[in-house]
C-alpha atoms as a PDB file:
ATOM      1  CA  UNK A   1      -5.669 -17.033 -21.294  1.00  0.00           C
ATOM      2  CA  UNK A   2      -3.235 -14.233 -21.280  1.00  0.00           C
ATOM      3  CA  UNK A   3      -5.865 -11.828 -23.234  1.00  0.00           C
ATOM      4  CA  UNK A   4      -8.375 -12.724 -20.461  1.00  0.00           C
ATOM      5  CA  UNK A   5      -5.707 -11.879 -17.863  1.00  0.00           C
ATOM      6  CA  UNK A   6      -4.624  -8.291 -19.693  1.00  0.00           C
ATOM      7  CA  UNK A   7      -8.382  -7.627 -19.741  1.00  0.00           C
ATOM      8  CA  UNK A   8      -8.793  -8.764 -16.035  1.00  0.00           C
ATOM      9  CA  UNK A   9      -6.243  -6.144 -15.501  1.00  0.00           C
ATOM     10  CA  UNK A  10      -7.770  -3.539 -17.556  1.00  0.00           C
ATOM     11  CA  UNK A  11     -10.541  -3.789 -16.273  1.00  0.00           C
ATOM     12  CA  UNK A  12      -9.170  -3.517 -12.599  1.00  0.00           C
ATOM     13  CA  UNK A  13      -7.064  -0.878 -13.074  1.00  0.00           C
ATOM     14  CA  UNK A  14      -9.701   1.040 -14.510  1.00  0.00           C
ATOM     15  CA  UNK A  15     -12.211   0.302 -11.686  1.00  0.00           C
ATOM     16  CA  UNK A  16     -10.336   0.131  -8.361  1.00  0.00           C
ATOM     17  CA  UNK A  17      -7.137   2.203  -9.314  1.00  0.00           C
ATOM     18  CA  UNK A  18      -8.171   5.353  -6.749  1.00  0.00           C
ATOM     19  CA  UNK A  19      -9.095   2.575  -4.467  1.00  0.00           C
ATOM     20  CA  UNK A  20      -6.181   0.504  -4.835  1.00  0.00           C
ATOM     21  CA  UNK A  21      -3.923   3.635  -4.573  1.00  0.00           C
ATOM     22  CA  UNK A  22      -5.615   4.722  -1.475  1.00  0.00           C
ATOM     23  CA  UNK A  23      -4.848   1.684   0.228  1.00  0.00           C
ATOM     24  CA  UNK A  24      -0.997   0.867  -1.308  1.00  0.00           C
ATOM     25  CA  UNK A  25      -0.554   5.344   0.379  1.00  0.00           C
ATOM     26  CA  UNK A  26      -2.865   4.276   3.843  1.00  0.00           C
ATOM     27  CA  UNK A  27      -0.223   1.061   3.850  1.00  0.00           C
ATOM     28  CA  UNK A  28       2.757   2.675   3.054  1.00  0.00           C
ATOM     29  CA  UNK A  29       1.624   5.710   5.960  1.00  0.00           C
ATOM     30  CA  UNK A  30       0.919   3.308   8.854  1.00  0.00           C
ATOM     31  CA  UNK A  31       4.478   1.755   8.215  1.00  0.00           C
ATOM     32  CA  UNK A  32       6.115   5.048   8.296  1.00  0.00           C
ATOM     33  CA  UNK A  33       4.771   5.322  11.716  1.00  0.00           C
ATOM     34  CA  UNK A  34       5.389   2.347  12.954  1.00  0.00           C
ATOM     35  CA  UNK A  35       9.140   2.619  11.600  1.00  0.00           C
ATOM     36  CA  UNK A  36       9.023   6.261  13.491  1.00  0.00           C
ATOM     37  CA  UNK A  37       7.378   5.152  16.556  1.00  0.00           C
ATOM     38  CA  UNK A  38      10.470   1.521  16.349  1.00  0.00           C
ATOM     39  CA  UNK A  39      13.065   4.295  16.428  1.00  0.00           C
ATOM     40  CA  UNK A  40      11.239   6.344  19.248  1.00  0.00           C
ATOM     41  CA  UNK A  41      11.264   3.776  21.512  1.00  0.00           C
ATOM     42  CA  UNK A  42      14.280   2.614  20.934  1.00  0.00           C
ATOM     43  CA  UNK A  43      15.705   6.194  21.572  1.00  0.00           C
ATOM     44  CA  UNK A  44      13.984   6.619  24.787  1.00  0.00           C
ATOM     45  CA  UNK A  45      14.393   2.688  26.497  1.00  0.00           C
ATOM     46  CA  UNK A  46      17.297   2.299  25.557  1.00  0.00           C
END
């Protein structure tokens, strides 16, 4: 089971990593702006 899992992974990472890294850096961009645009607001309103 946890040779089929290591493969599983293997196999993933070697498939989807620019994929998976695109989306973790797309993720991790839209919540800098959303942090940005929190602290904006909150500068401005209040």
């Amino acid at each position: 089971f946890m040779r089929l899992q290591i493969l599983d992974f293997h196999e993933l990472t070697f498939k989807d990593y620019s994929f998976l890294s695109l989306m973790r850096y797309f993720h991790y961009l839209l919540y800098l702006l959303a942090e940005v645009e929190e602290r904006v607001q909150q500068d401005y309103y209040f």
